[in-house]
Structure formats: structure tokens, C-alpha cells
C-alpha atoms as a PDB file:
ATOM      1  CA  UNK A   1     -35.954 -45.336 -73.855  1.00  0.00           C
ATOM      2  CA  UNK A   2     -35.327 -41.929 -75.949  1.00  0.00           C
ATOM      3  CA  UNK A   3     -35.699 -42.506 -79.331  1.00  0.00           C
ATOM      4  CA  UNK A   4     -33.391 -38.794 -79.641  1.00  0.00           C
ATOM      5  CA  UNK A   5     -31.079 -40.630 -77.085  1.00  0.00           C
ATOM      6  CA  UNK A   6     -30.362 -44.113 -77.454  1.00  0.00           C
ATOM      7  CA  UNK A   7     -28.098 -46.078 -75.273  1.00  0.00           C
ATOM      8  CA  UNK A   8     -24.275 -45.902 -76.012  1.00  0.00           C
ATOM      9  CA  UNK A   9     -23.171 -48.998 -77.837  1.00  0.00           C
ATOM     10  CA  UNK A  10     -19.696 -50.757 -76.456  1.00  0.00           C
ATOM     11  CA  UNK A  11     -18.443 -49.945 -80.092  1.00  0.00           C
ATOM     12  CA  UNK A  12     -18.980 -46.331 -79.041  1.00  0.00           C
ATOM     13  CA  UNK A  13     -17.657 -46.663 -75.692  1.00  0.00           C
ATOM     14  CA  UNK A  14     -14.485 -47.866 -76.812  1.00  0.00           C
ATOM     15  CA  UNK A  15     -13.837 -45.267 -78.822  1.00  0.00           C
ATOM     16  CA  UNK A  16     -14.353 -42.638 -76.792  1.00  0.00           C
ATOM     17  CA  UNK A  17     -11.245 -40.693 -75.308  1.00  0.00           C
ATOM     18  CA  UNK A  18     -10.297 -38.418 -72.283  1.00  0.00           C
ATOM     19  CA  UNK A  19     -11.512 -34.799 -72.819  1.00  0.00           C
ATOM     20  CA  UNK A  20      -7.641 -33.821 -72.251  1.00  0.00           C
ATOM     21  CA  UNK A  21      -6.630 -35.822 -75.344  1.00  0.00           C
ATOM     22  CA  UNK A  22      -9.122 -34.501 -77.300  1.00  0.00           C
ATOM     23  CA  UNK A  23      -9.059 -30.956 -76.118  1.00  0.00           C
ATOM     24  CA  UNK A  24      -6.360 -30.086 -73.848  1.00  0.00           C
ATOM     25  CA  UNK A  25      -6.647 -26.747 -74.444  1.00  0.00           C
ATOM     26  CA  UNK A  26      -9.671 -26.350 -72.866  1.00  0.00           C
ATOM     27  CA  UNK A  27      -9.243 -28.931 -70.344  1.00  0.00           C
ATOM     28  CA  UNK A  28      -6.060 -27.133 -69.021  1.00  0.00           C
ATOM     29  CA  UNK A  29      -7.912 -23.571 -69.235  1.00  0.00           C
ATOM     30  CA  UNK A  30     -10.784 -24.976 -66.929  1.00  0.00           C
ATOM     31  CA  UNK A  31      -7.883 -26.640 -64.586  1.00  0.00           C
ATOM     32  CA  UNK A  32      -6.326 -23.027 -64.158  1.00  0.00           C
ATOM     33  CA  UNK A  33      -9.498 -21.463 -63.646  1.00  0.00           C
ATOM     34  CA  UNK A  34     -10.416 -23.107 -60.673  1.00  0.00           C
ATOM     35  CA  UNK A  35      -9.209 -22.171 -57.328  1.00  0.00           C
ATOM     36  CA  UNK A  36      -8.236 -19.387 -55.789  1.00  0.00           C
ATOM     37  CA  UNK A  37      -6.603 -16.699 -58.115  1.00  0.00           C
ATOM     38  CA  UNK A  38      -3.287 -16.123 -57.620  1.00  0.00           C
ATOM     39  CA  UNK A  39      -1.712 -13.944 -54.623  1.00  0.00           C
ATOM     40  CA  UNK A  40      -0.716 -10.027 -55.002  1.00  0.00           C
ATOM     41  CA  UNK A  41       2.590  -8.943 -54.851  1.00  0.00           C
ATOM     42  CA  UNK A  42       2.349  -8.666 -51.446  1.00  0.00           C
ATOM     43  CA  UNK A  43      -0.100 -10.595 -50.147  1.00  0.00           C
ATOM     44  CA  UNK A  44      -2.061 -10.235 -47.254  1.00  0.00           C
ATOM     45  CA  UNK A  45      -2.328 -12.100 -43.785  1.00  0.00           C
ATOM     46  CA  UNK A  46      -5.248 -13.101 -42.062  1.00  0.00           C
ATOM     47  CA  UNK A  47      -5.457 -11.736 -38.731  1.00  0.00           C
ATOM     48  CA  UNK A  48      -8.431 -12.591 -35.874  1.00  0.00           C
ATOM     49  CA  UNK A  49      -9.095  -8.557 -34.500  1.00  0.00           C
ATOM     50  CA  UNK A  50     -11.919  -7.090 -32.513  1.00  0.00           C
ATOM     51  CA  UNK A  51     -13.670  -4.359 -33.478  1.00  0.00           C
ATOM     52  CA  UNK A  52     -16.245  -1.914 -32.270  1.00  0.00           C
ATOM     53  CA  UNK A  53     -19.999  -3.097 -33.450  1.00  0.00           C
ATOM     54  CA  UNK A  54     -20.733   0.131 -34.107  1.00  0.00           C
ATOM     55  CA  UNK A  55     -17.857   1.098 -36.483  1.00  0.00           C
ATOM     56  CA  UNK A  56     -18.292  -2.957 -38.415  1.00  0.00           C
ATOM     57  CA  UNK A  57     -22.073  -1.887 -38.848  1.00  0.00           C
ATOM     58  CA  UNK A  58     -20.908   1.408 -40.248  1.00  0.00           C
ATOM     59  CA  UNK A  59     -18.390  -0.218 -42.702  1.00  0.00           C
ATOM     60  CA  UNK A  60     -20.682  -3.128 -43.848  1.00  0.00           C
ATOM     61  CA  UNK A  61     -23.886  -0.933 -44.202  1.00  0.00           C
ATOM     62  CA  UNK A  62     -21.608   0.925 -47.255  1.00  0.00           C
ATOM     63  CA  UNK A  63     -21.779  -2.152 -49.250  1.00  0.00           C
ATOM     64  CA  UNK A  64     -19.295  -4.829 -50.662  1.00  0.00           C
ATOM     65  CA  UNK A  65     -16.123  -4.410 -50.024  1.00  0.00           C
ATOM     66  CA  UNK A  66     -16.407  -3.250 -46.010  1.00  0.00           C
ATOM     67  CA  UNK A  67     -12.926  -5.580 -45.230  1.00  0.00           C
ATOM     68  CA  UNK A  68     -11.230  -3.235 -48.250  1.00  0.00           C
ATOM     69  CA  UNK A  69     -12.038  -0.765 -46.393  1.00  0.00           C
ATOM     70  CA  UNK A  70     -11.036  -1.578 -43.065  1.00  0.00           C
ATOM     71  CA  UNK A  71      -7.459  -2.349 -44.455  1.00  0.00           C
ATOM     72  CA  UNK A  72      -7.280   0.968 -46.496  1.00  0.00           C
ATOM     73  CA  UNK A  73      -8.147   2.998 -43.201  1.00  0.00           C
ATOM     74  CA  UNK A  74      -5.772   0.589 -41.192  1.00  0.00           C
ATOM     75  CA  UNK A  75      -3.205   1.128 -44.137  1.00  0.00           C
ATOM     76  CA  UNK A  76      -3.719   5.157 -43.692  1.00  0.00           C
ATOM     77  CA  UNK A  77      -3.379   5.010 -40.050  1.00  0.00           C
ATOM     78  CA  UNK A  78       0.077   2.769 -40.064  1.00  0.00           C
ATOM     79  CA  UNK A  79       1.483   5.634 -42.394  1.00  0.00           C
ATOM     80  CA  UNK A  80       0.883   8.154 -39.852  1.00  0.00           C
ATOM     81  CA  UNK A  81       2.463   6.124 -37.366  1.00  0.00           C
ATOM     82  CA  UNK A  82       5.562   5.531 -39.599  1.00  0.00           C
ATOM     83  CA  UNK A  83       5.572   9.622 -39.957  1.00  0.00           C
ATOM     84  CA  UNK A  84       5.556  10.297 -36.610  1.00  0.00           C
ATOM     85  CA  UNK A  85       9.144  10.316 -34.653  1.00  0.00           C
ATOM     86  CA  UNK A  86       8.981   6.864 -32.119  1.00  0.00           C
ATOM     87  CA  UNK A  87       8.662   8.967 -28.873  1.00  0.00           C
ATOM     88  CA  UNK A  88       5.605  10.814 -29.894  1.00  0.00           C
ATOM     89  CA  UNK A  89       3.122   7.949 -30.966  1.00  0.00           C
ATOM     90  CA  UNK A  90       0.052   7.653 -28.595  1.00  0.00           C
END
């Protein structure tokens, strides 16, 4: 035994109290941190695609962020499409 940390007596035990009476504040910060953080706007889907190992190396050898980047270049490339007149995409 501790002499820094004795046991807890059952006359502390009983008074003890949730944390969310005591603080709920915090308690309910901590709740809403945990998770995943809320959706954009517009969120996005997940898709299964296949890719080029060349070009995946390419993007992931930049860093962080290589799926960003596949959806910005994706993003650019569906605005050209939308630009061009429905006959002439190929």
C-alpha cells in the first residue's frame, strides 16, 4: 500500500458522483469531440476505382493529401467535360 494513495473508503465511494453531474460541460465537449467530424456541404462518396500504378505512385510520392488530389484533378477534368457540347466528348 501507498502511503500518497490510500485505498478509497466506502464513505468516499458513496459520495462520489458521475463526471456529467459534476462537469457536464466538459463531459458533453469530450462526447462531441469524438467521432468523425461532421460532413461538408456536399459531401463526398466513396467510390472503389482503378488506377494506373504509375500515376498513384506519382500522387502519393507528393505527400499527404494524394486522394485530395486525385479528386481536385478528377474535379478539373468533369468541368471540361461539362464545357464541352455532348457530341464532342471523347
Amino acid at each position: 500500500m501507498d502511503d500518497e494513495n490510500p485505498p478509497i473508503t466506502a464513505a468516499q465511494w458513496k459520495r462520489f458522483r458521475p463526471s456529467s453531474e459534476v462537469v457536464p460541460h466538459i463531459v458533453e465537449a469530450y462526447r462531441r469531440s469524438l467521432g468523425r467530424p461532421p460532413a461538408d456541404e456536399e459531401p463526398k462518396i466513396a467510390v472503389s476505382i482503378r488506377l494506373n500504378r504509375d500515376a498513384v505512385a506519382t500522387l502519393k510520392a507528393a505527400g499527404p493529401g494524394w486522394q485530395t488530389r486525385i479528386n481536385e484533378l478528377v474535379v478539373k477534368a468533369a468541368e471540361k467535360l461539362k464545357a464541352k457540347p455532348a457530341g464532342a466528348r471523347k
